[in-house]
PDB file of N, CA and C in Angstrom:
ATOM      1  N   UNK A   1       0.819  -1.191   0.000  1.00  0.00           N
ATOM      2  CA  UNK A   1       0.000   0.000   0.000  1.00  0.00           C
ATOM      3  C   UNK A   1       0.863   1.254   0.000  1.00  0.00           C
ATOM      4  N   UNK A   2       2.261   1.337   0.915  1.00  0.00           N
ATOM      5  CA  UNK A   2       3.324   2.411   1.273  1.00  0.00           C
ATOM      6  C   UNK A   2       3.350   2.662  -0.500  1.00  0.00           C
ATOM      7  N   UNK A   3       3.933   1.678  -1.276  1.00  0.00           N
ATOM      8  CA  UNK A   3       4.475   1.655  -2.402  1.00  0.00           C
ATOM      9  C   UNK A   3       3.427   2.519  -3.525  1.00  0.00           C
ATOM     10  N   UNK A   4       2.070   1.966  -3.682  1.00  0.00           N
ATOM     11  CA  UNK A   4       1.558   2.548  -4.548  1.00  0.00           C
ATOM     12  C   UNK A   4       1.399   4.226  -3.911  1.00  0.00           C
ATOM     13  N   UNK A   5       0.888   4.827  -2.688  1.00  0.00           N
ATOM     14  CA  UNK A   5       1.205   5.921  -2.425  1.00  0.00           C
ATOM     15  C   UNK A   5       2.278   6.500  -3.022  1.00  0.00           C
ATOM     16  N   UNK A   6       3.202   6.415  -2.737  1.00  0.00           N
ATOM     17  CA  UNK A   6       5.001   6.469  -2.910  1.00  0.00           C
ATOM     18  C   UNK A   6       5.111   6.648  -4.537  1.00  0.00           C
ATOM     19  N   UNK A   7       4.457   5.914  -5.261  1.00  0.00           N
ATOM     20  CA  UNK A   7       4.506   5.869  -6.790  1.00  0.00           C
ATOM     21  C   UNK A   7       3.558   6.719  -7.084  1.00  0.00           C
ATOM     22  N   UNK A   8       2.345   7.150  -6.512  1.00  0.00           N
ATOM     23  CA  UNK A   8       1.243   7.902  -6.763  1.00  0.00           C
ATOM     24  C   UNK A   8       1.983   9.188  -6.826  1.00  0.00           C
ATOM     25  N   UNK A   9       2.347   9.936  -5.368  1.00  0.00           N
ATOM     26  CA  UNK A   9       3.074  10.757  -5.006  1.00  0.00           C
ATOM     27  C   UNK A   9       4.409  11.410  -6.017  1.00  0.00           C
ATOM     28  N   UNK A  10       5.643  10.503  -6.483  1.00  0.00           N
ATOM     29  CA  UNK A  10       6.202  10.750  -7.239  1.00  0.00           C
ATOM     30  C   UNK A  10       5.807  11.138  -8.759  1.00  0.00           C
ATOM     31  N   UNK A  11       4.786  10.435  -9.011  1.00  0.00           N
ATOM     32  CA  UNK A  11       3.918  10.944 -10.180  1.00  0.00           C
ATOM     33  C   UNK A  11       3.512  11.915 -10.813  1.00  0.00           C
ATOM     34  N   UNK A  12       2.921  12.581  -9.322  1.00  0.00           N
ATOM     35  CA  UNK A  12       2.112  14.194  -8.986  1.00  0.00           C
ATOM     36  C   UNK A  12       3.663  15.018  -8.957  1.00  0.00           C
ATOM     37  N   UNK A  13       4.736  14.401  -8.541  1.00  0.00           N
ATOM     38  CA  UNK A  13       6.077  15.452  -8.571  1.00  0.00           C
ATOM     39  C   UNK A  13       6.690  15.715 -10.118  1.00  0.00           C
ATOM     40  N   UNK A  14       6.382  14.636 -10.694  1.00  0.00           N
ATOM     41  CA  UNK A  14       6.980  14.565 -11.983  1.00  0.00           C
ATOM     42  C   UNK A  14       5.990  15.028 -12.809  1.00  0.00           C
ATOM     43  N   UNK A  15       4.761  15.260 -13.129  1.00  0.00           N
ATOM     44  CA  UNK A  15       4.234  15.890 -13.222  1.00  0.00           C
ATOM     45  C   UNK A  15       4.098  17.551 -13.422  1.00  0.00           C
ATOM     46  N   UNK A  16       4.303  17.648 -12.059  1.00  0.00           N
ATOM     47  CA  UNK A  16       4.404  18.644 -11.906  1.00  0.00           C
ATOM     48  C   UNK A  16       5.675  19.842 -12.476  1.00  0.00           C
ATOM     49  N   UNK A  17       6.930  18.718 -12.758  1.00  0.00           N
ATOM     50  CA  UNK A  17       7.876  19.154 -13.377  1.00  0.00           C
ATOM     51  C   UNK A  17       7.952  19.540 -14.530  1.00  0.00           C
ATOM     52  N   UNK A  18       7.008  18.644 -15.438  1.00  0.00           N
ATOM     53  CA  UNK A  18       6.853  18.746 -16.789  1.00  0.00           C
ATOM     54  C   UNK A  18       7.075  19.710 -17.710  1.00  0.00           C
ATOM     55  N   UNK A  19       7.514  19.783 -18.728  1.00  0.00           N
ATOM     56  CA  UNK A  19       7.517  21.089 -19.807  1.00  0.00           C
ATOM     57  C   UNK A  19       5.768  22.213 -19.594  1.00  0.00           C
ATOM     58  N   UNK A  20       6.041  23.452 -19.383  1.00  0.00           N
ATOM     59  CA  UNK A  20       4.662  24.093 -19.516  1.00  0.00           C
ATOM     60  C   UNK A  20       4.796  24.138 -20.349  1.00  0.00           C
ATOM     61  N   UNK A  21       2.686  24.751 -20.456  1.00  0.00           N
ATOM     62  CA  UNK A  21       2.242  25.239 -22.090  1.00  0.00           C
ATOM     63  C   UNK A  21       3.161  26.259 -22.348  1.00  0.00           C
ATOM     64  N   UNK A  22       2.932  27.065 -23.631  1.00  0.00           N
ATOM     65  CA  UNK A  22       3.366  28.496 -23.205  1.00  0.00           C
ATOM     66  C   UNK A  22       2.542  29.705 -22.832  1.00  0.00           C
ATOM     67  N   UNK A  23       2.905  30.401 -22.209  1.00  0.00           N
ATOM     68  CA  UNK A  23       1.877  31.159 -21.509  1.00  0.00           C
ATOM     69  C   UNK A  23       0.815  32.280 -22.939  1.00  0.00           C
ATOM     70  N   UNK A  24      -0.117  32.237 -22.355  1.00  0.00           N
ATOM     71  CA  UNK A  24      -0.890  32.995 -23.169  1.00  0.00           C
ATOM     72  C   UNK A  24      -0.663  34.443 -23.738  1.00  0.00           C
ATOM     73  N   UNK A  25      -1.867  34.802 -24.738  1.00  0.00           N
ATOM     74  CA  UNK A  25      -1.006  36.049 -24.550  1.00  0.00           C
ATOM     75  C   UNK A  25      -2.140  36.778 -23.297  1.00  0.00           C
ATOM     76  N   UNK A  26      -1.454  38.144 -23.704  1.00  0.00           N
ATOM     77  CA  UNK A  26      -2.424  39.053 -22.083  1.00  0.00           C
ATOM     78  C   UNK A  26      -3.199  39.325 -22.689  1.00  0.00           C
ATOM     79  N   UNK A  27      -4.157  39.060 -21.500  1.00  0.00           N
ATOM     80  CA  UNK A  27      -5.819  40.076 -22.018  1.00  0.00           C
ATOM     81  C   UNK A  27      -5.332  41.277 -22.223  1.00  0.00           C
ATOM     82  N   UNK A  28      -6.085  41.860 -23.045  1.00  0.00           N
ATOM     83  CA  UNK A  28      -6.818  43.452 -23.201  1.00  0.00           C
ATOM     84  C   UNK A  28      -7.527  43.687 -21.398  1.00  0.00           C
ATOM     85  N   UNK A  29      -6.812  45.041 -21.553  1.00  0.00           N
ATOM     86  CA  UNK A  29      -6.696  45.690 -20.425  1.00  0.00           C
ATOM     87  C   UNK A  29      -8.545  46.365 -19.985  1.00  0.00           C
ATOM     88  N   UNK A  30      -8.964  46.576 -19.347  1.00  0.00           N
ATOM     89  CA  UNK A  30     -10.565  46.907 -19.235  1.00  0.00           C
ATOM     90  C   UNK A  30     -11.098  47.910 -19.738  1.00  0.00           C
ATOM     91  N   UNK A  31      -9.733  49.332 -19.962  1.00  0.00           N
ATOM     92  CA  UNK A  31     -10.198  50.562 -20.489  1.00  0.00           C
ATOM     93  C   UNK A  31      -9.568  50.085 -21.959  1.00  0.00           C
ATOM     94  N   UNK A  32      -8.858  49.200 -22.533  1.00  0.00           N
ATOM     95  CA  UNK A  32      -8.782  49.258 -24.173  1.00  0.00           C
ATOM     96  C   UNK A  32      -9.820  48.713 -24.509  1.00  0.00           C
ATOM     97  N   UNK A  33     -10.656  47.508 -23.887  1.00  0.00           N
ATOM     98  CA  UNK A  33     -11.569  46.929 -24.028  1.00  0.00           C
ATOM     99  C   UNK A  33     -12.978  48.387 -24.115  1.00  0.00           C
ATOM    100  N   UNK A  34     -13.264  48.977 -22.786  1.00  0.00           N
ATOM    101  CA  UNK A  34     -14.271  49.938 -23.544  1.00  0.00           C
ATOM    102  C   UNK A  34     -14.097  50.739 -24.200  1.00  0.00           C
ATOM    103  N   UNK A  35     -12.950  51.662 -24.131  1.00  0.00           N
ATOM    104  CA  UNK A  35     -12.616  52.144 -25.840  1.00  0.00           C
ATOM    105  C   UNK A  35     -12.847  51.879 -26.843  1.00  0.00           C
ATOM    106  N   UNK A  36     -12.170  50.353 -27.126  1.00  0.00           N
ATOM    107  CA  UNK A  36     -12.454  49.675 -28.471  1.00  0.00           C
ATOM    108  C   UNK A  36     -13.980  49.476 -28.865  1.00  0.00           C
ATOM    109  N   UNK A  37     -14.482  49.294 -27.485  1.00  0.00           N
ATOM    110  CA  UNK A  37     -16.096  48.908 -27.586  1.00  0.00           C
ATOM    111  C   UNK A  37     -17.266  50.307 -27.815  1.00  0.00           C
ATOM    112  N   UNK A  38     -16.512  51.408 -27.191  1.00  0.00           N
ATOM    113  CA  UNK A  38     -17.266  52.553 -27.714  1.00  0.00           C
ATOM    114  C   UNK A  38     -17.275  53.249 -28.934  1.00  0.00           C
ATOM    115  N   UNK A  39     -15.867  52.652 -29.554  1.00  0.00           N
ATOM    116  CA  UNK A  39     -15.577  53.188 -30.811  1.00  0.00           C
ATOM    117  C   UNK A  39     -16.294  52.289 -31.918  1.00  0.00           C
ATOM    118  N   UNK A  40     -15.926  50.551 -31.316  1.00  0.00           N
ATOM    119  CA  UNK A  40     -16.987  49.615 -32.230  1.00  0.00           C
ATOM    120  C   UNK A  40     -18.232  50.434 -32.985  1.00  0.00           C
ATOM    121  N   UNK A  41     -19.304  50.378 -31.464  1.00  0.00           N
ATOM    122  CA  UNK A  41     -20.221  51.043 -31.153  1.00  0.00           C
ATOM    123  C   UNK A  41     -20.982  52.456 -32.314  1.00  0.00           C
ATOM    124  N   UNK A  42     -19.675  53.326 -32.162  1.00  0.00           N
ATOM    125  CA  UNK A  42     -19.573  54.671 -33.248  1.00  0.00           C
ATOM    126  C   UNK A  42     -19.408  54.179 -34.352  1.00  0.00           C
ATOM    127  N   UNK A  43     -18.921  53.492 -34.880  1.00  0.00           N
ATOM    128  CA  UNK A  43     -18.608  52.632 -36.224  1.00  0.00           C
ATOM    129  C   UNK A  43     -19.696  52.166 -37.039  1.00  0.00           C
ATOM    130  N   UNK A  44     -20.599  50.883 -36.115  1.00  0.00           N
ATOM    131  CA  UNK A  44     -21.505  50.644 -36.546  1.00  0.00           C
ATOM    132  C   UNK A  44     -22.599  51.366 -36.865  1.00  0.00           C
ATOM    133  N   UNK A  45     -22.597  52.746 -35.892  1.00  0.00           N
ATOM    134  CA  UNK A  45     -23.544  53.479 -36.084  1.00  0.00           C
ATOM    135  C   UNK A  45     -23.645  54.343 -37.380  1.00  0.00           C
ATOM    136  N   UNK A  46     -22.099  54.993 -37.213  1.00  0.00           N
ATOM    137  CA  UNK A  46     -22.053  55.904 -38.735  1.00  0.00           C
ATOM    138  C   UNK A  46     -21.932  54.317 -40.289  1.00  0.00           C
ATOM    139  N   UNK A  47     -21.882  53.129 -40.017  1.00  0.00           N
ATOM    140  CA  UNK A  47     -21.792  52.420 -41.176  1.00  0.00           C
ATOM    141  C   UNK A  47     -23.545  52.533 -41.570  1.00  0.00           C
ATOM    142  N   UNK A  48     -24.470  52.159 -40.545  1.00  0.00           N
ATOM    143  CA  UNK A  48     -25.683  51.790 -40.510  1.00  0.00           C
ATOM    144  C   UNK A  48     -26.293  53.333 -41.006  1.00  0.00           C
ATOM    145  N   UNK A  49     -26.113  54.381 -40.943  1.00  0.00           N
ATOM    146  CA  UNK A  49     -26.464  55.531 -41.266  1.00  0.00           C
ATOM    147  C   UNK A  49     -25.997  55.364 -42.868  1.00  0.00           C
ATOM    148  N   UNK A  50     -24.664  55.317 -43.220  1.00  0.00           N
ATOM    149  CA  UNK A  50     -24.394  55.212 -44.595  1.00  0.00           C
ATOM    150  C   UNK A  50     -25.176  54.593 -45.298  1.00  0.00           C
ATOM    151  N   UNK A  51     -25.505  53.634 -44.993  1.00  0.00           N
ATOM    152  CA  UNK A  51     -26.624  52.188 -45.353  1.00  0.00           C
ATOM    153  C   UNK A  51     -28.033  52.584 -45.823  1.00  0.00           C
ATOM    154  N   UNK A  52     -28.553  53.542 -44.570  1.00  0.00           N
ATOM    155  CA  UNK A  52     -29.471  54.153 -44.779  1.00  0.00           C
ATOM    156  C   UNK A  52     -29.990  55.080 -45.745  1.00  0.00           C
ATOM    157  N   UNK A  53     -28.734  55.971 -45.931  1.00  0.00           N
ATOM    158  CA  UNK A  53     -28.893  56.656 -46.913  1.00  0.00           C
ATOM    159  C   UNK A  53     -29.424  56.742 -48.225  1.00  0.00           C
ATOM    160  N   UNK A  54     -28.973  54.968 -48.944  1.00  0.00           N
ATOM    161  CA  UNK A  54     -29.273  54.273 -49.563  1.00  0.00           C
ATOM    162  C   UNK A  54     -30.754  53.504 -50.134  1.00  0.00           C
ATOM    163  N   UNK A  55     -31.640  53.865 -49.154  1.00  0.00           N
ATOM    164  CA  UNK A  55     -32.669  53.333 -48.645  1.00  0.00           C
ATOM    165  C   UNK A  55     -33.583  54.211 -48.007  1.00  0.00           C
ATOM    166  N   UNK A  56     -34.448  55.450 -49.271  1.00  0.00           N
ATOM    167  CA  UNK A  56     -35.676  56.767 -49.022  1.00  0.00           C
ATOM    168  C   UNK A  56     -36.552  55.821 -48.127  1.00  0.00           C
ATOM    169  N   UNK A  57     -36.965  54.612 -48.539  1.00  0.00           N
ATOM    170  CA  UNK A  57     -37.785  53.526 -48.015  1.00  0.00           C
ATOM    171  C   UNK A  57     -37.921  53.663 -47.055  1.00  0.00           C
ATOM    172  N   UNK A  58     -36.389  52.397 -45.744  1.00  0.00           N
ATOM    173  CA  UNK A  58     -36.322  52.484 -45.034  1.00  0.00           C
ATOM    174  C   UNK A  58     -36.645  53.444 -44.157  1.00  0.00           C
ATOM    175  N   UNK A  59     -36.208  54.932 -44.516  1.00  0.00           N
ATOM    176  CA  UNK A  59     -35.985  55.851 -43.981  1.00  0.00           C
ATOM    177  C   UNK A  59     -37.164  56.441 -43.694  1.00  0.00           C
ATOM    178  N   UNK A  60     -38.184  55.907 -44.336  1.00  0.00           N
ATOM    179  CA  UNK A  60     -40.152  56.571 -44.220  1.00  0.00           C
ATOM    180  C   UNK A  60     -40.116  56.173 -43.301  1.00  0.00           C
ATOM    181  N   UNK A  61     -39.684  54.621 -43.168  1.00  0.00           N
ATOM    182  CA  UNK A  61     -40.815  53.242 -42.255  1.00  0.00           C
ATOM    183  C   UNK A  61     -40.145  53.948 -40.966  1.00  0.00           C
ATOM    184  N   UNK A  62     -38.759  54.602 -41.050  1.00  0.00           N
ATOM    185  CA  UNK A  62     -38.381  54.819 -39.510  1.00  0.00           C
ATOM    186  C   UNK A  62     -38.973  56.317 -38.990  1.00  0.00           C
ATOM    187  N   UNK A  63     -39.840  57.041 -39.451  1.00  0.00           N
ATOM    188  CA  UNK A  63     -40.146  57.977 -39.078  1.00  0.00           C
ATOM    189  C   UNK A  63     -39.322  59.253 -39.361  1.00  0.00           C
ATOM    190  N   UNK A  64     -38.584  59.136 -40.605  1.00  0.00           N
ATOM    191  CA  UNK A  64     -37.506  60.009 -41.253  1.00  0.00           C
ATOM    192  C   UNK A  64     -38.223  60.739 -42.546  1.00  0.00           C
ATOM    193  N   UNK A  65     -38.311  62.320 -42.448  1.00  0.00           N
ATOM    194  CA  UNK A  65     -38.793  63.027 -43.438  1.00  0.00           C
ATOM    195  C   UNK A  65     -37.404  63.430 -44.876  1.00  0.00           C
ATOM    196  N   UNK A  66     -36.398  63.094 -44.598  1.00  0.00           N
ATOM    197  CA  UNK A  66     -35.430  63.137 -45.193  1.00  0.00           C
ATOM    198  C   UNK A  66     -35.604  63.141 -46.868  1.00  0.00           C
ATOM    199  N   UNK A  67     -35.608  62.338 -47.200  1.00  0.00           N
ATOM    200  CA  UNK A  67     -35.592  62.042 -48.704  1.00  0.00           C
ATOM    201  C   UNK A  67     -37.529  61.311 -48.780  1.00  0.00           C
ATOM    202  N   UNK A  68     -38.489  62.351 -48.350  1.00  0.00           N
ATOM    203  CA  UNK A  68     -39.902  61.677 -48.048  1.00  0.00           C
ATOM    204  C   UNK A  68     -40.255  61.462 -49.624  1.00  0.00           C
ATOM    205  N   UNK A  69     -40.804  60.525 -50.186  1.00  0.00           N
ATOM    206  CA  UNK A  69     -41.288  60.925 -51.458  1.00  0.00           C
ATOM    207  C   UNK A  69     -40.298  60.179 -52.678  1.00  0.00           C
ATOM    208  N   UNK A  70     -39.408  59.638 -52.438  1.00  0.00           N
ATOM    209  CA  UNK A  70     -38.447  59.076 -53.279  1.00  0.00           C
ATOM    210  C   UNK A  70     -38.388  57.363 -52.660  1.00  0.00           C
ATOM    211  N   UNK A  71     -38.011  56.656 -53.702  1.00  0.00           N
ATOM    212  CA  UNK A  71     -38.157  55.255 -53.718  1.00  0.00           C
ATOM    213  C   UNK A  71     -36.858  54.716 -54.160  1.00  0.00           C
ATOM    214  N   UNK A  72     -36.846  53.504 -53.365  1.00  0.00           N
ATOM    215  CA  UNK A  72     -35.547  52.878 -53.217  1.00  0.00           C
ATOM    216  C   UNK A  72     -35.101  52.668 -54.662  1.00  0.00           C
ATOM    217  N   UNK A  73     -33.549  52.215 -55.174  1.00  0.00           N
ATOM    218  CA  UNK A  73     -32.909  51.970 -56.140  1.00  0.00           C
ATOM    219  C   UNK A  73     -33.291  50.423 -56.680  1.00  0.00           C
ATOM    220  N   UNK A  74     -34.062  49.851 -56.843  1.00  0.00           N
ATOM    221  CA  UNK A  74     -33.938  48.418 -56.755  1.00  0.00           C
ATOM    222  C   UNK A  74     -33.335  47.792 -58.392  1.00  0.00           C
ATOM    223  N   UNK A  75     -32.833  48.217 -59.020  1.00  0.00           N
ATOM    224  CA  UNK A  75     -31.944  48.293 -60.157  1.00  0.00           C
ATOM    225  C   UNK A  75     -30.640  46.922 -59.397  1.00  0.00           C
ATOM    226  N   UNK A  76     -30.721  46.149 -60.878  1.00  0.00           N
ATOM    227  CA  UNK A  76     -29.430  45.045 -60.597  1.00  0.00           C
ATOM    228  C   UNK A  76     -28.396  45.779 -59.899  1.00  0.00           C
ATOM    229  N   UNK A  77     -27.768  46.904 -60.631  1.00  0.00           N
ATOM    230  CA  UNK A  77     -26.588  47.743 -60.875  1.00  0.00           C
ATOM    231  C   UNK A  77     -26.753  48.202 -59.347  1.00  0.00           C
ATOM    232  N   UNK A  78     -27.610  48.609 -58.545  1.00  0.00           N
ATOM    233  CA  UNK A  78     -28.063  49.068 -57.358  1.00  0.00           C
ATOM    234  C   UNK A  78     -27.822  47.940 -56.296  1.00  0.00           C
ATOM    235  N   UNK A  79     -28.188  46.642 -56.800  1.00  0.00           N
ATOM    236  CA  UNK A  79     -27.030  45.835 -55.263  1.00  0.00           C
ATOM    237  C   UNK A  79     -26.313  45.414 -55.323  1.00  0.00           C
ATOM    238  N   UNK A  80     -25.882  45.073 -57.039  1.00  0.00           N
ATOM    239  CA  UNK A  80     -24.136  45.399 -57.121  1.00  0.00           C
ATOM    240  C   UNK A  80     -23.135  45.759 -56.364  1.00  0.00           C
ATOM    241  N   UNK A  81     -23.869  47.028 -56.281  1.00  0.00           N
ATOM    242  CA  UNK A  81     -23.124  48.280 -55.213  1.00  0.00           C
ATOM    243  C   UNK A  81     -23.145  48.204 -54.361  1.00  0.00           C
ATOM    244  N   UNK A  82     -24.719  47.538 -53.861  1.00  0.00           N
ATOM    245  CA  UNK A  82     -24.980  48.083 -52.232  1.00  0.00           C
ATOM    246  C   UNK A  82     -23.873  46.693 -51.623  1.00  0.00           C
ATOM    247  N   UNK A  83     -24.095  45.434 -52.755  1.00  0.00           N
ATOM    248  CA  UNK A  83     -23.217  44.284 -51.963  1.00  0.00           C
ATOM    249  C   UNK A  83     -21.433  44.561 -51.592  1.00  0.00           C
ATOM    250  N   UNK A  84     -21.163  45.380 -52.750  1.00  0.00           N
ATOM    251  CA  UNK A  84     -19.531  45.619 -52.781  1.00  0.00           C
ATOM    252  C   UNK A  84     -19.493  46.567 -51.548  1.00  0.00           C
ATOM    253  N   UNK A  85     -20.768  47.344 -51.172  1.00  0.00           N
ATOM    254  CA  UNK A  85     -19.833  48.031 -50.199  1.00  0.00           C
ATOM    255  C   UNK A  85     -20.341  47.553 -48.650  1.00  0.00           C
ATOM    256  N   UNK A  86     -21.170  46.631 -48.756  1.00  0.00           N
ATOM    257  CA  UNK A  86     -21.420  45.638 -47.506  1.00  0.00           C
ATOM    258  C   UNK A  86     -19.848  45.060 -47.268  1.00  0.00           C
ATOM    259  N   UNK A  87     -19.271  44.327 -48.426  1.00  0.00           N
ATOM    260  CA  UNK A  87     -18.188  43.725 -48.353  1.00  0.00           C
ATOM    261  C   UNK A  87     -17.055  44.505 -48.118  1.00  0.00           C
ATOM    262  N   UNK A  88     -16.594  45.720 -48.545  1.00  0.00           N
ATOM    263  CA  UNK A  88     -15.903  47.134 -47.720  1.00  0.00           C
ATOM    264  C   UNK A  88     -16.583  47.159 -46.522  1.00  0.00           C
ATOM    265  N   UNK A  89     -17.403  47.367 -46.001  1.00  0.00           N
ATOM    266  CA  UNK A  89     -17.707  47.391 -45.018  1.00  0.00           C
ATOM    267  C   UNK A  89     -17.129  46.552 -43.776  1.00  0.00           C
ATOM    268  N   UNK A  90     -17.387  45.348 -44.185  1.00  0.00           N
ATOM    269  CA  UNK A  90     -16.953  44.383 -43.618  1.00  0.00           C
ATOM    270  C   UNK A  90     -15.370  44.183 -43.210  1.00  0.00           C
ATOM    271  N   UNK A  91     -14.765  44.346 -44.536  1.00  0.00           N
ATOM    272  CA  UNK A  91     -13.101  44.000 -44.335  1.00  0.00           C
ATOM    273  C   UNK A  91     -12.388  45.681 -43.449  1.00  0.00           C
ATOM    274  N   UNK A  92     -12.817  46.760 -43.385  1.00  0.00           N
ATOM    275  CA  UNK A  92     -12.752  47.370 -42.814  1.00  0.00           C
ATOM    276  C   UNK A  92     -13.015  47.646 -41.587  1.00  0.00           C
ATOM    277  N   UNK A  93     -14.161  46.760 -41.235  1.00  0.00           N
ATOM    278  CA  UNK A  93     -14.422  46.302 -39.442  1.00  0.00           C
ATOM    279  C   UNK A  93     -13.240  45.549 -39.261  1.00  0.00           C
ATOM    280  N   UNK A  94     -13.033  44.333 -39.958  1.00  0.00           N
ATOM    281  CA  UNK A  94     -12.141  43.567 -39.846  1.00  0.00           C
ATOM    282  C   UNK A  94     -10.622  43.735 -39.494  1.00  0.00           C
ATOM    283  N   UNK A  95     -10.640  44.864 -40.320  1.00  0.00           N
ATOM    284  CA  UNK A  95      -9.044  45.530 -39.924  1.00  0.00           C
ATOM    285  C   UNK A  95      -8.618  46.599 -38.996  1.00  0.00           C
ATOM    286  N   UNK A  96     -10.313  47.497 -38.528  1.00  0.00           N
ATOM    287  CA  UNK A  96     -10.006  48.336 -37.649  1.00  0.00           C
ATOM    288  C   UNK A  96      -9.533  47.965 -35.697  1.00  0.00           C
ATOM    289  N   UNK A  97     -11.084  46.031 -35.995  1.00  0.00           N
ATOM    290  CA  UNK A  97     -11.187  46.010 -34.725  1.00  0.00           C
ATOM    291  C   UNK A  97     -10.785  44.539 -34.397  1.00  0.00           C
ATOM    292  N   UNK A  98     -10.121  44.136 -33.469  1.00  0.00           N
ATOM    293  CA  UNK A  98      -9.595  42.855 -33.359  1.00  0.00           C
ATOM    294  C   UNK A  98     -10.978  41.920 -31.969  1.00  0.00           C
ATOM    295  N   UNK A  99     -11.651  41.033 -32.294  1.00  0.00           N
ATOM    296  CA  UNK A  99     -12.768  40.005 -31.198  1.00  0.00           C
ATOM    297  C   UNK A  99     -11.844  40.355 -30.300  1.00  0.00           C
ATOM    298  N   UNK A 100     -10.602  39.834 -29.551  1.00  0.00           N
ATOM    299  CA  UNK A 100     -10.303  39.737 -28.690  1.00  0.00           C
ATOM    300  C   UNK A 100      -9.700  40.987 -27.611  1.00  0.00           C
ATOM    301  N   UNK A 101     -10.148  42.031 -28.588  1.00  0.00           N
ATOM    302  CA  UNK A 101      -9.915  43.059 -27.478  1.00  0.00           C
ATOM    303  C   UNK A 101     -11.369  44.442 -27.223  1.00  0.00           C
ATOM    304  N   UNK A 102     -12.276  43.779 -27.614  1.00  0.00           N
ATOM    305  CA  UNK A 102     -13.833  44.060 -27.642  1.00  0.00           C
ATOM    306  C   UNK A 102     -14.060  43.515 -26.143  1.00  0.00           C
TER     307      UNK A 102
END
């Protein structure tokens, strides 16, 4: 019984010796984190406004007198566009803001 203890024990030492992982990297600090997250935040807002612009429609249904009276682009050539710049859109989130420090 001494023995398997004894072997148990040395186990947990050797073990314990072992090569570590390597250490991670560091979190994002709490104020880069809401920074990044207030600026996210501003981002999406002025992208979603651009968007809008795009869209007299939308802009009725939301209670916007802006462009009152004019009708959306619905032309091929019209989401052509609107898709290429969804996709700018996108790779430009992509490069401004990194998941792991949100």
């Amino acid at each position: 019984m001494r023995s398997i203890l004894g072997a148990a024990a040395m186990l947990a030492v050797l073990a314990a010796c072992g090569p570590s992982e390597p250490a991670a990297p560091a979190a994002a600090s709490a104020e880069v984190i809401a920074k990044n997250s207030v600026d996210l935040v501003a981002y999406l807002d002025a992208e979603y406004e651009e968007e809008l612009q795009t869209s007299p429609q939308e802009m009725t249904s939301q209670g916007r007198k802006d462009r009152y009276g004019e009708l959306d682009d619905r032309s091929e050539a019209a989401m052509v566009q609107d898709l290429e710049w969804r996709r700018q859109s996108v790779a430009d989130m992509k490069a401004r803001f990194k998941p792991e420090e949100l």
